[in-house]
C-alpha atoms as a PDB file:
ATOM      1  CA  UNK A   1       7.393   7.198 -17.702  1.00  0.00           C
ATOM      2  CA  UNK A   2       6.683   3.709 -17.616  1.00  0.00           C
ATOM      3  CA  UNK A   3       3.217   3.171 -18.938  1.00  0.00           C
ATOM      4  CA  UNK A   4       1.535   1.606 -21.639  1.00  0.00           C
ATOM      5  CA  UNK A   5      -2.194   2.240 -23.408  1.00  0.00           C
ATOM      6  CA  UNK A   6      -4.392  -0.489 -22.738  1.00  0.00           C
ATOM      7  CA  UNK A   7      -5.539  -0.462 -26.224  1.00  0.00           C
ATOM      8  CA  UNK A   8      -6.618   2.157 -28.873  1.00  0.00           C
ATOM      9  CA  UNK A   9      -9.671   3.559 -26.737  1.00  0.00           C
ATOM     10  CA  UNK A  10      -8.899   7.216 -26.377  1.00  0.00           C
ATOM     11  CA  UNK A  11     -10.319   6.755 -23.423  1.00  0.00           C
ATOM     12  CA  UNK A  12      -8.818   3.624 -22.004  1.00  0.00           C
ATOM     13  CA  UNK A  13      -6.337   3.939 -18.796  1.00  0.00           C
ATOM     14  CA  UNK A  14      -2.795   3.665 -18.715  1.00  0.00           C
ATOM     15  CA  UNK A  15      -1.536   0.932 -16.676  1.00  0.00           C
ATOM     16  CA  UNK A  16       1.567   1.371 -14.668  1.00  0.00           C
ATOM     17  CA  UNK A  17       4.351  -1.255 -15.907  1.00  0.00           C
ATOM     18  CA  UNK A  18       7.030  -2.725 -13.489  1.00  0.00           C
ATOM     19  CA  UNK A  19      10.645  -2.992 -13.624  1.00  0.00           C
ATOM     20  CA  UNK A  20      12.811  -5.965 -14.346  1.00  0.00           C
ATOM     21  CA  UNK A  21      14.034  -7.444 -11.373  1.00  0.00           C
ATOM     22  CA  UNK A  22      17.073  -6.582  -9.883  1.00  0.00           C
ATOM     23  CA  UNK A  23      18.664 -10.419  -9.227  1.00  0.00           C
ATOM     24  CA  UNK A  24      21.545 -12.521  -9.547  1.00  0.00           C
ATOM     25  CA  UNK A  25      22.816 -16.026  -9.539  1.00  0.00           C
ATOM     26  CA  UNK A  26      23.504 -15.613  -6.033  1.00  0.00           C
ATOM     27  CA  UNK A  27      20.333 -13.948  -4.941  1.00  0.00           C
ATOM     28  CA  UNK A  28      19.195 -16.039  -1.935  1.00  0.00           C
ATOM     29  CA  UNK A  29      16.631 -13.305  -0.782  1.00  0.00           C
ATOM     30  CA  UNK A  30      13.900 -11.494  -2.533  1.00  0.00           C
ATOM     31  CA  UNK A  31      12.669  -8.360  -1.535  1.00  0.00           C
ATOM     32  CA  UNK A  32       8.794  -7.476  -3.304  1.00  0.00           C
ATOM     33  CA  UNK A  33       6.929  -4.377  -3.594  1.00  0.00           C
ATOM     34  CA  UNK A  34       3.606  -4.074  -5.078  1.00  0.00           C
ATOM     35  CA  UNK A  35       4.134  -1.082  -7.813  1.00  0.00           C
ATOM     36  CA  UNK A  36       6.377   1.212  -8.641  1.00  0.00           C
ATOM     37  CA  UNK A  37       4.717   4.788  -7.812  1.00  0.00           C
ATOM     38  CA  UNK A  38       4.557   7.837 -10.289  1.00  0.00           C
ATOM     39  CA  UNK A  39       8.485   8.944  -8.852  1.00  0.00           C
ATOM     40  CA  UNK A  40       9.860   5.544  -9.223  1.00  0.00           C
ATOM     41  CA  UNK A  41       7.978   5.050 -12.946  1.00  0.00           C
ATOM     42  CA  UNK A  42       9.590   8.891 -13.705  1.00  0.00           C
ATOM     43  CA  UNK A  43      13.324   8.415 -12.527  1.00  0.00           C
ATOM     44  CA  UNK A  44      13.280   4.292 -13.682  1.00  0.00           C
ATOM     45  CA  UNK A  45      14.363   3.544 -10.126  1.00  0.00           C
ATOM     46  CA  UNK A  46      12.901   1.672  -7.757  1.00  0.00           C
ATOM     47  CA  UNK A  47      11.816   3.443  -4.703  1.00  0.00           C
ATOM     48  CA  UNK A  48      12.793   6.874  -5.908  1.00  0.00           C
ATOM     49  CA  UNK A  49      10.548   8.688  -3.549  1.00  0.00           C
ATOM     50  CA  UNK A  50      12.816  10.982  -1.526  1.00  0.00           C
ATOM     51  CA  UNK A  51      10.657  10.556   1.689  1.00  0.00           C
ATOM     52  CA  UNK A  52      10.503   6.223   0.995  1.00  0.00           C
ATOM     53  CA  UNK A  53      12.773   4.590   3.889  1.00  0.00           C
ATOM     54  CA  UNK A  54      14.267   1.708   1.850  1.00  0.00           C
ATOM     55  CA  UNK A  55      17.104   2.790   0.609  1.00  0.00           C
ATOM     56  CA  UNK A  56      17.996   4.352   4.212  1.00  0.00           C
ATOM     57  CA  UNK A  57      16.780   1.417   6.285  1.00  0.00           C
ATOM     58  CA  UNK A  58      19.126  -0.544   3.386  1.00  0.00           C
ATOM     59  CA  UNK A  59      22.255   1.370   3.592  1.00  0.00           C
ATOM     60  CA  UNK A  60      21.823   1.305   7.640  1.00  0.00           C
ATOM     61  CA  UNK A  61      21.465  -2.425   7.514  1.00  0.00           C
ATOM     62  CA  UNK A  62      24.349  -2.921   5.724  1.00  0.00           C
ATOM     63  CA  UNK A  63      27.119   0.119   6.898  1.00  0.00           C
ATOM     64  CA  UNK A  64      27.322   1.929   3.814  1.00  0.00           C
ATOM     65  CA  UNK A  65      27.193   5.683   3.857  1.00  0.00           C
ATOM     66  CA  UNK A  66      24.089   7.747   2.081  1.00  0.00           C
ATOM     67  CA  UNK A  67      23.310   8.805  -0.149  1.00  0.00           C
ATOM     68  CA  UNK A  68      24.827   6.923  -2.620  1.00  0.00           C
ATOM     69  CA  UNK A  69      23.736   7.043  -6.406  1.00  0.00           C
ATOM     70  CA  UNK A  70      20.931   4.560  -7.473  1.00  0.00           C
ATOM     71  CA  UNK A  71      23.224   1.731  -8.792  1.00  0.00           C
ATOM     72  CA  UNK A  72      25.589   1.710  -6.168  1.00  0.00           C
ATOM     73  CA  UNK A  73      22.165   0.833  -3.448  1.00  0.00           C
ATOM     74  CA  UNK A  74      21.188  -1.759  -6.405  1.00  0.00           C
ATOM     75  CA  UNK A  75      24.784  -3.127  -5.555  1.00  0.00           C
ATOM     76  CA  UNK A  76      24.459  -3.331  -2.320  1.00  0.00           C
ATOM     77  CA  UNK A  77      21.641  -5.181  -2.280  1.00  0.00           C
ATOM     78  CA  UNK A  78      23.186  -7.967  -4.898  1.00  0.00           C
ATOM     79  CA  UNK A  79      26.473  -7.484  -2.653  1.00  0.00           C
ATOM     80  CA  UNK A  80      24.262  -9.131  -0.419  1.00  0.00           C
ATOM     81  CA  UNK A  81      22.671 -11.824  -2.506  1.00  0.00           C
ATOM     82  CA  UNK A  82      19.500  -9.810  -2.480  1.00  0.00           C
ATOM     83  CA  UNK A  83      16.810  -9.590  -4.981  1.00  0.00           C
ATOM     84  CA  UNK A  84      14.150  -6.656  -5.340  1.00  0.00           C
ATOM     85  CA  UNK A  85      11.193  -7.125  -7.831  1.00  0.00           C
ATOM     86  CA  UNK A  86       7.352  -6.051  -7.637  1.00  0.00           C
ATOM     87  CA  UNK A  87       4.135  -8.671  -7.125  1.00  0.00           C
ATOM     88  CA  UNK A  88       2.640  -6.791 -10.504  1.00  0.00           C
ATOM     89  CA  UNK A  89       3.950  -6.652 -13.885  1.00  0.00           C
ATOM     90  CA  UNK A  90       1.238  -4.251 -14.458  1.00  0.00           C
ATOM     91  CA  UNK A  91      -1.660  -2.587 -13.469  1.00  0.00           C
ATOM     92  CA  UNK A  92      -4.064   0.781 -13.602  1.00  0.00           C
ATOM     93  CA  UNK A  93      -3.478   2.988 -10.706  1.00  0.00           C
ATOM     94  CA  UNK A  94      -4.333   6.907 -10.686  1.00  0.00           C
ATOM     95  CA  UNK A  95      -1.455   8.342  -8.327  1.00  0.00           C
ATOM     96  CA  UNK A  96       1.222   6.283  -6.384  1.00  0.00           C
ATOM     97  CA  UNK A  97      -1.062   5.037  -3.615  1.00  0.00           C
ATOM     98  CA  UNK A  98      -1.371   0.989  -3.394  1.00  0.00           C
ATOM     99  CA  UNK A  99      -5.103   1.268  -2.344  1.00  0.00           C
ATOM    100  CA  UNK A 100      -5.686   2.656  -5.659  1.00  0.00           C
ATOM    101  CA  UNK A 101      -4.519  -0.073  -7.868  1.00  0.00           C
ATOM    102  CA  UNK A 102      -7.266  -1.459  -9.948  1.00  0.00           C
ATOM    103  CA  UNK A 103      -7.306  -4.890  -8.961  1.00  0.00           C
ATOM    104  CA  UNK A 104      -9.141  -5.760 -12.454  1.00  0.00           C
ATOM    105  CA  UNK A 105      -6.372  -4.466 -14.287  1.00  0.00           C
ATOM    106  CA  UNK A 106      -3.684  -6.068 -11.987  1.00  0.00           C
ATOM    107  CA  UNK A 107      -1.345  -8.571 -13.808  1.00  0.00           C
ATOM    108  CA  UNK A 108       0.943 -10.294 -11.832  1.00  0.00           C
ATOM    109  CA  UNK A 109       4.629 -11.133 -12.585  1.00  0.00           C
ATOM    110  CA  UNK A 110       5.431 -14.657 -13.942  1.00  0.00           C
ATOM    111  CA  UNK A 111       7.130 -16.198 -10.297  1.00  0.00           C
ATOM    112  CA  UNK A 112       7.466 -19.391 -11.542  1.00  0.00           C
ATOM    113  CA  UNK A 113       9.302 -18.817 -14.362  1.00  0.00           C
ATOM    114  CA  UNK A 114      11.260 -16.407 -12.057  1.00  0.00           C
ATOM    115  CA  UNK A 115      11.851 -18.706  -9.023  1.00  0.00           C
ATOM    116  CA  UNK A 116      13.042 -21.634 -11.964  1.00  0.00           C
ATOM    117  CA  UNK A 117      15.694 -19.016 -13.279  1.00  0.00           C
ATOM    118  CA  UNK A 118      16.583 -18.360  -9.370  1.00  0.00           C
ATOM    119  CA  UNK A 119      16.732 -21.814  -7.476  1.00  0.00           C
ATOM    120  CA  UNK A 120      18.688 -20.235  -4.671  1.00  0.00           C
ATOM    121  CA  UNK A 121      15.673 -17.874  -3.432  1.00  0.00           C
ATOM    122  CA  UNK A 122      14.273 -19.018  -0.170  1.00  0.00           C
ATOM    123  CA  UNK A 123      13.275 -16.152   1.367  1.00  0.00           C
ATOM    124  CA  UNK A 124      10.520 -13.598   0.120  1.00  0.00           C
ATOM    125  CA  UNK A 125       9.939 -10.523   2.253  1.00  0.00           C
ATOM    126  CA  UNK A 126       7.011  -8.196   1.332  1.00  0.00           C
ATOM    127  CA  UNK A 127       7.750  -4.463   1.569  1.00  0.00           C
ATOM    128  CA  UNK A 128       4.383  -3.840   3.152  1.00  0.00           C
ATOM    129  CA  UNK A 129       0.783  -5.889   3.727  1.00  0.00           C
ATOM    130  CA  UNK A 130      -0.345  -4.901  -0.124  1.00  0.00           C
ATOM    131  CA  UNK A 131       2.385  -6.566  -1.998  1.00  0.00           C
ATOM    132  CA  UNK A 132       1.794  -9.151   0.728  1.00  0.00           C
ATOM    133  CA  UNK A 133      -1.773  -9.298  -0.028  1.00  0.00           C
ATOM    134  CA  UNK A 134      -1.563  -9.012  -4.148  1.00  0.00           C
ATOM    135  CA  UNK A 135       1.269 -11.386  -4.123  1.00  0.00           C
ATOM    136  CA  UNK A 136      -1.361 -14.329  -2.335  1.00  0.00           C
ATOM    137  CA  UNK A 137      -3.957 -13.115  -4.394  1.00  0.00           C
ATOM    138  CA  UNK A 138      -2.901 -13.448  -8.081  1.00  0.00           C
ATOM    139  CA  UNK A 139       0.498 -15.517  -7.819  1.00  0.00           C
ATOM    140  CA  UNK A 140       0.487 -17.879  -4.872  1.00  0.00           C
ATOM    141  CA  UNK A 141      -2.636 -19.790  -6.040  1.00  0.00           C
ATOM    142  CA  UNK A 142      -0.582 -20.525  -9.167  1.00  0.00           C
ATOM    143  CA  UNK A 143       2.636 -21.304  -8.144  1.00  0.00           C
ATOM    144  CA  UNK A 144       2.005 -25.280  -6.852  1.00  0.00           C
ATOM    145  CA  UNK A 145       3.673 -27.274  -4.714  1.00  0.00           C
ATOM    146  CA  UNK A 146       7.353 -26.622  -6.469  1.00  0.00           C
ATOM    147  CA  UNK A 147       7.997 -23.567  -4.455  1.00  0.00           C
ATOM    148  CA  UNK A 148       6.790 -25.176  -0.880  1.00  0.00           C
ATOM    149  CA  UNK A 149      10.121 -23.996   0.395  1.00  0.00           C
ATOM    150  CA  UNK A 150       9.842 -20.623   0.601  1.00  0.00           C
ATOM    151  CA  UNK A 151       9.456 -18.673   3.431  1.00  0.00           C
ATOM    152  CA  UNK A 152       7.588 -15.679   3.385  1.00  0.00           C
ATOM    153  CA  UNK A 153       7.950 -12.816   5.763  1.00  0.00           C
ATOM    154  CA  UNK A 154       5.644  -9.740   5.985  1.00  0.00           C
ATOM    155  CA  UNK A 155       7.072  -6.273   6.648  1.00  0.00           C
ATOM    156  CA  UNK A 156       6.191  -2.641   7.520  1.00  0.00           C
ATOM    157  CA  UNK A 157       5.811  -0.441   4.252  1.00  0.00           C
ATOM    158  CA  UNK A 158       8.792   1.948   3.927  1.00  0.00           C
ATOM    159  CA  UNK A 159       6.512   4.415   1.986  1.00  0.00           C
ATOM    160  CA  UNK A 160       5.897   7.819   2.872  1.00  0.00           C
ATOM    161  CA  UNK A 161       2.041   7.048   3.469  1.00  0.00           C
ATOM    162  CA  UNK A 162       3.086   4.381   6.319  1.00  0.00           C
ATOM    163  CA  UNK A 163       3.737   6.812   8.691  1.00  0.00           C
ATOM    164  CA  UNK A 164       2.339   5.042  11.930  1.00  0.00           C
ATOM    165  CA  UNK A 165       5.308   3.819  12.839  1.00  0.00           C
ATOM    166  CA  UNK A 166       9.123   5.412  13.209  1.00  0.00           C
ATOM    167  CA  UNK A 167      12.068   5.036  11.365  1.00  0.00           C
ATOM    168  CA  UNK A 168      13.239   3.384  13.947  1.00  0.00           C
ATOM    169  CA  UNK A 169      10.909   0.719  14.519  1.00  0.00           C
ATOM    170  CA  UNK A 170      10.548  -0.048  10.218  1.00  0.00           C
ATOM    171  CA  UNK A 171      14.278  -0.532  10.813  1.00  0.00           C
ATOM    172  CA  UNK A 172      14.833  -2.493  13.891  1.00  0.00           C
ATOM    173  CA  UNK A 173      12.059  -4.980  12.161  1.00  0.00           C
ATOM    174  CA  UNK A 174      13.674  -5.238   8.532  1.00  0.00           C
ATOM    175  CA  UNK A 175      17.030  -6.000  10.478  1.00  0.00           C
ATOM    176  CA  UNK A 176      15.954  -9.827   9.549  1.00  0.00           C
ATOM    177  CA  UNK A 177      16.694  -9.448   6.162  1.00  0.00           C
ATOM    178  CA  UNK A 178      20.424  -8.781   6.772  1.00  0.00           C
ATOM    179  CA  UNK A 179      20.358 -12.073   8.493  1.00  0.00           C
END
């Protein structure tokens, strides 16, 4: 599992680590989540949660058949010139739920640094209002006027816990990524 001590208290917290992203060159779109949750951080996989909706509303988007194993989705989405990252590098949270990350423990991912590497990124969608909300929080304020280009797009969560609004619906409103 993907976690780290925060020190040598015994009775510190773990913090919940990210993954690298998955990008290329020709990544013109990024897709962000907050954190990955306790399946994702066991199976090293982004949204490994059988009941999450993003790898079906992906493979829908784009005609492939499901389920396909985890690096042939990844492929689809760089097929695509896609990118998928998280908001947080790190950050305490007991279970998988984004209302329980710790925002004192929170460290964001270094964007800059990320957006420099990956000039061709002008879209950023948010897979739900937290990574939305963590995202303005603790990296917008620190990005500066270099990245004034982007365009940022808020979408519905495809986790399980979202479950005010159909499949059908999440899907019909992440068809603008495809675009």
């Amino acid at each position: 599992m993907a976690r780290r001590s925060t020190g040598n208290n015994p009775v510190a917290k773990k913090l919940d680590v990210c993954f690298p992203p998955v990008v290329n060159q020709r990544s013109r779109t990024l897709i962000l989540g907050s954190l990955p949750g306790q399946k994702s951080l066991e199976l090293r996989q982004y949204y490994a949660h059988p009941q999450n909706a993003f790898w079906k509303i992906v493979t829908r988007l784009f005609g492939a058949p499901s389920p396909l194993p985890y690096n042939r989705k990844v492929k689809i989405l760089t097929d695509h010139h896609i990118a998928l990252w998280d908001v947080l590098a790190a950050a305490e949270r007991p279970g998988s739920l984004d209302s329980s990350i710790v925002h004192v423990t929170a460290r964001a991912n270094d964007f800059s640094a990320f957006f420099r590497a990956h000039p061709r990124i002008r879209r950023v969608f948010f897979n739900g209002r937290k990574a939305e909300e963590l995202y303005r929080r603790f990296v917008l304020p620190h990005l500066g006027s270099d990245f004034e280009e982007l365009r940022y797009e808020c979408l519905p969560s495809t986790s399980p816990a979202h479950a005010g609004m159909t499949f059908a619906r999440k899907l019909d409103l992440w068809k603008q990524v495809a675009d």
